[in-house]
N, C-alpha and C. Protein backbone atom coordinates (compact mmCIF):
# COMPACT_ATOMS: atom_id res chain seq x y z
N UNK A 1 119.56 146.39 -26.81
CA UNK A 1 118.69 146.66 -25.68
C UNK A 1 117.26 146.80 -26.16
N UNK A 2 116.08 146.59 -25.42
CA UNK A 2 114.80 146.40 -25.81
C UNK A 2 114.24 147.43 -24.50
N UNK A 3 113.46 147.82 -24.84
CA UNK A 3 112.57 148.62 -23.30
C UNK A 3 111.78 147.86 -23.01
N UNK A 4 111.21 146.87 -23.73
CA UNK A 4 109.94 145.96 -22.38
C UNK A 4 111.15 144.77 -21.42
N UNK A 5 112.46 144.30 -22.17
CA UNK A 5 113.29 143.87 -21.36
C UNK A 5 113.28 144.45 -20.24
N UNK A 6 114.00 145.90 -20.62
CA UNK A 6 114.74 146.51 -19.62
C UNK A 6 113.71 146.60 -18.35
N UNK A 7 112.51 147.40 -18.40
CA UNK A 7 111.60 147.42 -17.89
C UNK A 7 111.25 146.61 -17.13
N UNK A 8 110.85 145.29 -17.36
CA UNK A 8 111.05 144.15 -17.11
C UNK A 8 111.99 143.72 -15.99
N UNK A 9 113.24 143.81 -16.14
CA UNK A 9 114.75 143.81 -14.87
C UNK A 9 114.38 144.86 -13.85
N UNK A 10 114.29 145.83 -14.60
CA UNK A 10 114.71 147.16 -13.43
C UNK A 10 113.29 146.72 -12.83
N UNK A 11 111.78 146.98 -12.92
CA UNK A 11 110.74 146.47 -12.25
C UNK A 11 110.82 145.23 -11.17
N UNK A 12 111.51 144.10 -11.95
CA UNK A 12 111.22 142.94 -10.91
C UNK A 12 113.14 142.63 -10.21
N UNK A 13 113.91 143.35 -10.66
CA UNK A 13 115.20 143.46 -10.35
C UNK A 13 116.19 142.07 -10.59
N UNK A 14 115.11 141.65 -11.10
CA UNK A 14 115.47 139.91 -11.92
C UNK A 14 116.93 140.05 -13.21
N UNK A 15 118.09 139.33 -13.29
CA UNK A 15 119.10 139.37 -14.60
C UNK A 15 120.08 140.46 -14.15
N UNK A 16 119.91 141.42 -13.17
CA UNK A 16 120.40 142.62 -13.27
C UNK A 16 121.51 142.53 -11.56
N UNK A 17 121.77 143.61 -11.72
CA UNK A 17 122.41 144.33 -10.32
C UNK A 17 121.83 145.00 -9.75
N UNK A 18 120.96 145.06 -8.21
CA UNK A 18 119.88 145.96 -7.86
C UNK A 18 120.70 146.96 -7.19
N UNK A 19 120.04 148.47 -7.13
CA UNK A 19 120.88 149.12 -6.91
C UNK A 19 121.27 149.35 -5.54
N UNK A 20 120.55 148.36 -4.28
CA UNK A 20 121.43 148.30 -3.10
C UNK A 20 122.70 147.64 -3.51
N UNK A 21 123.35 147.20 -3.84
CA UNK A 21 124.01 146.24 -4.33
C UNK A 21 124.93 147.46 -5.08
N UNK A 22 124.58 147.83 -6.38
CA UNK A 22 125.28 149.17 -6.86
C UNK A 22 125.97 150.33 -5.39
N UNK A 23 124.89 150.40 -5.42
CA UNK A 23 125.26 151.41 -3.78
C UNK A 23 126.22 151.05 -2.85
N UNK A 24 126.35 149.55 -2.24
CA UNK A 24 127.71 149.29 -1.83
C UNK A 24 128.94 148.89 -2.15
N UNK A 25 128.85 148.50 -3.61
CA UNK A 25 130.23 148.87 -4.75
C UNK A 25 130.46 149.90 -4.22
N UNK A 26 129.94 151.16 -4.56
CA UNK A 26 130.12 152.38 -4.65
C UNK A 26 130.98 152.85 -3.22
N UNK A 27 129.89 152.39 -1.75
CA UNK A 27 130.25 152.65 -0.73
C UNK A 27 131.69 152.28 -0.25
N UNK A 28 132.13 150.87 -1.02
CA UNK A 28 132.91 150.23 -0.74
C UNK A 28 134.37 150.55 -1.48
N UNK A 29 134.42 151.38 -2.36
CA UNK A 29 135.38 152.25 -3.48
C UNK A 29 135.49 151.33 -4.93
N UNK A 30 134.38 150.21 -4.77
CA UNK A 30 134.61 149.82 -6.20
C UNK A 30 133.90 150.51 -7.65
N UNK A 31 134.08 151.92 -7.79
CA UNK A 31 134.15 152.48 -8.64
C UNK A 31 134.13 151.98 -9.61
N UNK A 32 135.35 151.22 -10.33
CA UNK A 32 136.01 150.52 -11.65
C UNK A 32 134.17 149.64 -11.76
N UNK A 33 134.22 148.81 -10.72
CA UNK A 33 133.42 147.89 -11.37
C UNK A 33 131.91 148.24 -11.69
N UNK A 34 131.45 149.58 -10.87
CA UNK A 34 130.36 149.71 -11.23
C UNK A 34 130.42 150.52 -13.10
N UNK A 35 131.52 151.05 -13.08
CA UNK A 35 131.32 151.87 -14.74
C UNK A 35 132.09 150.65 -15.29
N UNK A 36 132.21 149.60 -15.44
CA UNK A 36 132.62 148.12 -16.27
C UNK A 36 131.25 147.78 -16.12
N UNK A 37 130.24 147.87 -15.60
CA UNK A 37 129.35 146.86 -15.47
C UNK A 37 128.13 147.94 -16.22
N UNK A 38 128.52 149.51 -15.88
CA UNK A 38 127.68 150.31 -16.61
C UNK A 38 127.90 150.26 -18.12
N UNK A 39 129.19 149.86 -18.52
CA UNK A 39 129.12 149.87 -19.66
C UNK A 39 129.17 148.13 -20.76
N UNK A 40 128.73 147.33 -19.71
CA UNK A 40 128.09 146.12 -20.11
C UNK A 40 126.35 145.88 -20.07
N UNK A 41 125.95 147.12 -19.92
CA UNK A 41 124.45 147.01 -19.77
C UNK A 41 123.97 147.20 -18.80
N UNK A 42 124.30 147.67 -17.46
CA UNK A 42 123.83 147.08 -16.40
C UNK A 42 123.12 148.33 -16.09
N UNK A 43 121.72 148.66 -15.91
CA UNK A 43 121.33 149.57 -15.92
C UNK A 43 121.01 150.17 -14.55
N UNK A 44 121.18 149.83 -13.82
CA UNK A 44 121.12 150.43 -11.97
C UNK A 44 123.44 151.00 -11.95
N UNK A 45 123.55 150.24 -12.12
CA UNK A 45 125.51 150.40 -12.75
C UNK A 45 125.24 151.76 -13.55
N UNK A 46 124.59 151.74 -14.81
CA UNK A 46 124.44 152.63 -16.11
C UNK A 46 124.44 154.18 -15.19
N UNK A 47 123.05 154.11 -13.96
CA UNK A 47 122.69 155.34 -13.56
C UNK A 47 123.40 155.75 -12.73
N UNK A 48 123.83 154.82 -11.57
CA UNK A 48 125.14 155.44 -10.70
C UNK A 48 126.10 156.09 -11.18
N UNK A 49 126.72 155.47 -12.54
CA UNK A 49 128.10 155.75 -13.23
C UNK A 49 127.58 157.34 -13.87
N UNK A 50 126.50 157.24 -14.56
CA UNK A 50 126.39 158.58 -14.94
C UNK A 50 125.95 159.68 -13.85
N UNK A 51 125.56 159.42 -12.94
CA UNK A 51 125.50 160.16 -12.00
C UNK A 51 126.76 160.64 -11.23
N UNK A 52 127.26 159.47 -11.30
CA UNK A 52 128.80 160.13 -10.75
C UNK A 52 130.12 161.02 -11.56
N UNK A 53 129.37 160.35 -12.99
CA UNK A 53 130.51 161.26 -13.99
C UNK A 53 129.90 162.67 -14.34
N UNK A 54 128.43 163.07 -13.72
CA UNK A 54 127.84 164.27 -13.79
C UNK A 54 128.60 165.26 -12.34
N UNK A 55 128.50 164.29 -11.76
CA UNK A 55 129.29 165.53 -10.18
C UNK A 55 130.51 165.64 -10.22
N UNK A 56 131.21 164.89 -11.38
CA UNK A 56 132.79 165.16 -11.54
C UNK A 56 132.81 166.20 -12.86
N UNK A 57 131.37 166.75 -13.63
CA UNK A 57 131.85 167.61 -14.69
C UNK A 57 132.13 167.33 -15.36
N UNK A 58 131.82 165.93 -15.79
CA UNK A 58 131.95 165.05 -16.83
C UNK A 58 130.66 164.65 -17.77
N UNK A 59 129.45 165.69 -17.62
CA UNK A 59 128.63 166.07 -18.51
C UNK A 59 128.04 165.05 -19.61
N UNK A 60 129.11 165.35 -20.26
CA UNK A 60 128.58 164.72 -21.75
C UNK A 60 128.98 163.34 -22.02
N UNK A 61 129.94 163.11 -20.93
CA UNK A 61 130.25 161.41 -20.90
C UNK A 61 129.32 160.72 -20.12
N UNK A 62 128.97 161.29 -18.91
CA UNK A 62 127.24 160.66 -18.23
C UNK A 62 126.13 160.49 -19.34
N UNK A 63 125.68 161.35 -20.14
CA UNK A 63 124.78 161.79 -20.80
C UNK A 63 125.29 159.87 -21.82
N UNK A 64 126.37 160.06 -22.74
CA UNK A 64 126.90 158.64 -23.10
C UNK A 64 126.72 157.61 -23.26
N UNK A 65 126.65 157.10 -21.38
CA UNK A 65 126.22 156.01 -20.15
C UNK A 65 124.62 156.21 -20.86
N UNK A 66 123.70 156.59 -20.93
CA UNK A 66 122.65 156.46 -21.01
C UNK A 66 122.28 156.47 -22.23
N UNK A 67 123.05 157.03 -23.11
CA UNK A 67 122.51 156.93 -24.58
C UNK A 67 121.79 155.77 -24.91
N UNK A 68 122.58 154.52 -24.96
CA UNK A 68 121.78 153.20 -25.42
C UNK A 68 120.06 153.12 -24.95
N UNK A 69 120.03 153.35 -23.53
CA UNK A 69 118.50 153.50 -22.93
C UNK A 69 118.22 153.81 -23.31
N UNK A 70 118.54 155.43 -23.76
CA UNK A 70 117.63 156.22 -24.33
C UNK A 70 116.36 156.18 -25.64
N UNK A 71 117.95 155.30 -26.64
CA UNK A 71 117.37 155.17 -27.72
C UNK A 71 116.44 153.96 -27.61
N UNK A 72 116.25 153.18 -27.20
CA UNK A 72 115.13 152.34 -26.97
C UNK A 72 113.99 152.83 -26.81
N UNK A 73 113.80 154.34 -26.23
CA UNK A 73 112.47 155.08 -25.75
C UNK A 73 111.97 154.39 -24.16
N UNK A 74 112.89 153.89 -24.13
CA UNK A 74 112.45 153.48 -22.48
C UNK A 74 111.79 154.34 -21.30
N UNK A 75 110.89 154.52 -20.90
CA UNK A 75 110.70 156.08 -20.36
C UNK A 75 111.31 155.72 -19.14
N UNK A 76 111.76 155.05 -18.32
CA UNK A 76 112.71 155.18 -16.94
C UNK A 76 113.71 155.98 -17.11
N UNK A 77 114.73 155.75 -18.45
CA UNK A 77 115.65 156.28 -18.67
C UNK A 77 115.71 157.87 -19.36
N UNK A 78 114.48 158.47 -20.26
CA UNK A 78 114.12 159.13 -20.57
C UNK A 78 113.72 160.13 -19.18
N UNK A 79 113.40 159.84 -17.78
CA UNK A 79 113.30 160.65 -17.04
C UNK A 79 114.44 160.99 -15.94
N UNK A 80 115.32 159.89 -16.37
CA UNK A 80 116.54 159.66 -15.11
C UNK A 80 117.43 160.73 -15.57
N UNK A 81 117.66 160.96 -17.40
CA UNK A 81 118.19 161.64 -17.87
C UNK A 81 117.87 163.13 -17.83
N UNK A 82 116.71 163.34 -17.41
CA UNK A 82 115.86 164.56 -17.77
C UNK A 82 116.31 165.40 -16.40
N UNK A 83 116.08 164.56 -15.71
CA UNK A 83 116.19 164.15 -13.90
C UNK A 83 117.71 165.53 -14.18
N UNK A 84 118.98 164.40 -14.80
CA UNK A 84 120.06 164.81 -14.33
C UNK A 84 120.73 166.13 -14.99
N UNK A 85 119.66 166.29 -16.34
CA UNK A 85 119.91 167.29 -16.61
C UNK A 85 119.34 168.68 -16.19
N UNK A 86 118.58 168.46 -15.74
CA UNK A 86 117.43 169.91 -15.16
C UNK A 86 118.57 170.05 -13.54
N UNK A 87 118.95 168.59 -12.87
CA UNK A 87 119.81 169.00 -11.79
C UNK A 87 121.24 169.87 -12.37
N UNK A 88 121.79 169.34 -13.44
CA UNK A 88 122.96 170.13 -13.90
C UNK A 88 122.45 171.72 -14.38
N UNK A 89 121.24 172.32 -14.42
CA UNK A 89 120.77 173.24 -15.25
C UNK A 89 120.62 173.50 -16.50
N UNK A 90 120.72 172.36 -16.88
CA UNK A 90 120.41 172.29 -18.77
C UNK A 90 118.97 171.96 -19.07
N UNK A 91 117.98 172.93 -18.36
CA UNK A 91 116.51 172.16 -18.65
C UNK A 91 116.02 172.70 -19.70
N UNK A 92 116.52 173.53 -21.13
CA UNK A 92 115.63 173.61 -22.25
C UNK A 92 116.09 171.82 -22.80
N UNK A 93 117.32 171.27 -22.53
CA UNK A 93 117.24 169.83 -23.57
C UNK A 93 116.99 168.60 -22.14
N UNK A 94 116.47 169.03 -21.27
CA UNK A 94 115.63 168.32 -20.31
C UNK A 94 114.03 168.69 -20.93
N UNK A 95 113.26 169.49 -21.00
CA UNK A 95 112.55 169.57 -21.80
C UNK A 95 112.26 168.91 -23.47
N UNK A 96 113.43 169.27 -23.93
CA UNK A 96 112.94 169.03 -25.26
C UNK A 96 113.16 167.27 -25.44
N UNK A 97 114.07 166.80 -24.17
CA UNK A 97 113.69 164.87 -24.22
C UNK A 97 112.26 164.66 -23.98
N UNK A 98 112.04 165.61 -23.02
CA UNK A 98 110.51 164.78 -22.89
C UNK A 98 109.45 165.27 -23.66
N UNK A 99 109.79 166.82 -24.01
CA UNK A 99 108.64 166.93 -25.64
C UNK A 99 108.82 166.06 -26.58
N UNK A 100 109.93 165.15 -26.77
CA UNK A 100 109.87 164.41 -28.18
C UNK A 100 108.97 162.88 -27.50
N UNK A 101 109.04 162.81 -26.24
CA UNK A 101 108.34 161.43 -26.25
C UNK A 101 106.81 161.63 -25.82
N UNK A 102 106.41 162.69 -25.06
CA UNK A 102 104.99 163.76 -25.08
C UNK A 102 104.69 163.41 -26.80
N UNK A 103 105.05 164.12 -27.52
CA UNK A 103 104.52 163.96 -29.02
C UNK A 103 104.84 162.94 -29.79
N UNK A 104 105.65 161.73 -29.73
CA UNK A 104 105.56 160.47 -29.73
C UNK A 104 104.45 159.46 -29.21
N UNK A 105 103.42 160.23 -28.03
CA UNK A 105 102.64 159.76 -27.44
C UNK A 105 102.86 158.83 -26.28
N UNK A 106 103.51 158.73 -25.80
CA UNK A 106 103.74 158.13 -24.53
C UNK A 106 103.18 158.70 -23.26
N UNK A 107 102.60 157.62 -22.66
CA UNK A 107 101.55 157.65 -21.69
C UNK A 107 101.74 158.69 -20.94
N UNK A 108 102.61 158.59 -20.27
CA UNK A 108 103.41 159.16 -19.11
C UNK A 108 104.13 160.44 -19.25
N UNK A 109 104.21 160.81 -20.40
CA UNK A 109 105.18 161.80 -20.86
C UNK A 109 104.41 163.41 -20.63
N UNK A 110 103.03 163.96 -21.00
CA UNK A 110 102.68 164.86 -21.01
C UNK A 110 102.58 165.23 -19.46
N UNK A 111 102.53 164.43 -18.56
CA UNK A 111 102.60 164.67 -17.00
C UNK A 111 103.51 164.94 -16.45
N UNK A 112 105.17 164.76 -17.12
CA UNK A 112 106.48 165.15 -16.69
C UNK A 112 106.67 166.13 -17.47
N UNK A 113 106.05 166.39 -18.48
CA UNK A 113 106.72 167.78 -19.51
C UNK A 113 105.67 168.25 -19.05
N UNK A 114 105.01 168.83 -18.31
CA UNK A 114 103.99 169.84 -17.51
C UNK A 114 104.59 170.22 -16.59
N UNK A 115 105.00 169.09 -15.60
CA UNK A 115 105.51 169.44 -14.44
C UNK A 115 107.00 170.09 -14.47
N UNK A 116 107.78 169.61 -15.71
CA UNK A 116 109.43 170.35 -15.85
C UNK A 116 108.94 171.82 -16.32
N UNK A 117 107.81 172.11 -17.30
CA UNK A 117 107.43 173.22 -17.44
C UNK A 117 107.41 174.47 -16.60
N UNK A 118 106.33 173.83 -15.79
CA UNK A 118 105.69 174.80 -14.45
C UNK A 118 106.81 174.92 -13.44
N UNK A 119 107.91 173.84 -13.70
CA UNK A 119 109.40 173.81 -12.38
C UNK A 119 110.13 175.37 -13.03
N UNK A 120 109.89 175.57 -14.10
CA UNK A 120 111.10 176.56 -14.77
C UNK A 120 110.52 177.63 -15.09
N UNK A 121 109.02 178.06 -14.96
CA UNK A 121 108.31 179.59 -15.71
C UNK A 121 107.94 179.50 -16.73
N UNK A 122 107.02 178.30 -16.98
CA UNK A 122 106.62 178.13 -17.92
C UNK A 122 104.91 177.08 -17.87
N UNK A 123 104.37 177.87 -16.55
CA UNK A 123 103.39 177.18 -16.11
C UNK A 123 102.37 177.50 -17.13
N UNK A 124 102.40 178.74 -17.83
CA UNK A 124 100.64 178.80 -18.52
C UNK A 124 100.54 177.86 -19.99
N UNK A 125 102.23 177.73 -20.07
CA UNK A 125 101.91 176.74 -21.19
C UNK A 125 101.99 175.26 -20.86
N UNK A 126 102.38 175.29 -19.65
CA UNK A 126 101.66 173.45 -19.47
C UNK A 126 100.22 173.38 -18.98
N UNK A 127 100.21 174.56 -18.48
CA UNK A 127 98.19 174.31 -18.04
C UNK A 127 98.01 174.48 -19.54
N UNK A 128 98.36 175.22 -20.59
CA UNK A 128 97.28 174.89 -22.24
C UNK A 128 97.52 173.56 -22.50
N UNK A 129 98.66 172.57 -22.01
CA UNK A 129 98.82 171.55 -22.87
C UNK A 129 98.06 170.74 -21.75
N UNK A 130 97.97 171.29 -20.64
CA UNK A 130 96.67 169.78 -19.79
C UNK A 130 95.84 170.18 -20.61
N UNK A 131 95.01 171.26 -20.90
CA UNK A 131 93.68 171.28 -21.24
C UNK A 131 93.46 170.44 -22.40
């Protein structure tokens, strides 16, 4: 996997499965095929499947589903993950994904690790890190 690829699909929804399309698998009970297709790459597939293996308490196997993204540094996936973990209540390692790509330097990153900050009681230290 590459992140200007991925980026690339999920942006113009070109090569991929868009996720209306994911969404009525889903609607429709084809389950099987969206986590077969999540675990062939398919990254709108990737986020449903882990989203759904997060509301079944299946935690660390969602988390899994996204690993590959992750490691690319892709930041879509870096926030989808962050996303699902601050919803499960695990936001010190919802935080500490997006402090490692904040201090990696990524564009985008010091504006979501401010805002997960200030979401949890921890506003005076994201106003020191805007300044």
């Amino acid at each position: 996997m590459d992140a200007a690829d991925l980026d690339y699909r999920a942006r113009t929804r070109s090569g991929c499965i868009p996720p209306k399309l994911v969404s009525r698998l889903l609607e429709l009970g084809h389950v099987d095929v969206v986590g077969l297709q999540a675990g062939r790459g398919e990254w709108f597939c990737a986020l449903a499947w882990a989203r759904l293996l997060g509301e079944q308490g299946r935690q660390s196997e969602a988390l899994e589903v996204l690993a590959p993204y992750l490691a690319t540094g892709w930041w879509t996936a870096v926030v989808a993950a962050a996303e699902l973990l601050e919803g499960w209540g695990r936001v010190d390692e919802a935080v500490e994904i997006t402090r490692v790509r904040m201090e990696a330097g990524h564009p985008m990153a010091l504006e979501s690790y401010t805002r997960l900050l200030a979401r949890h009681g921890r506003a005076e230290e994201a106003f020191w890190l805007c300044r």
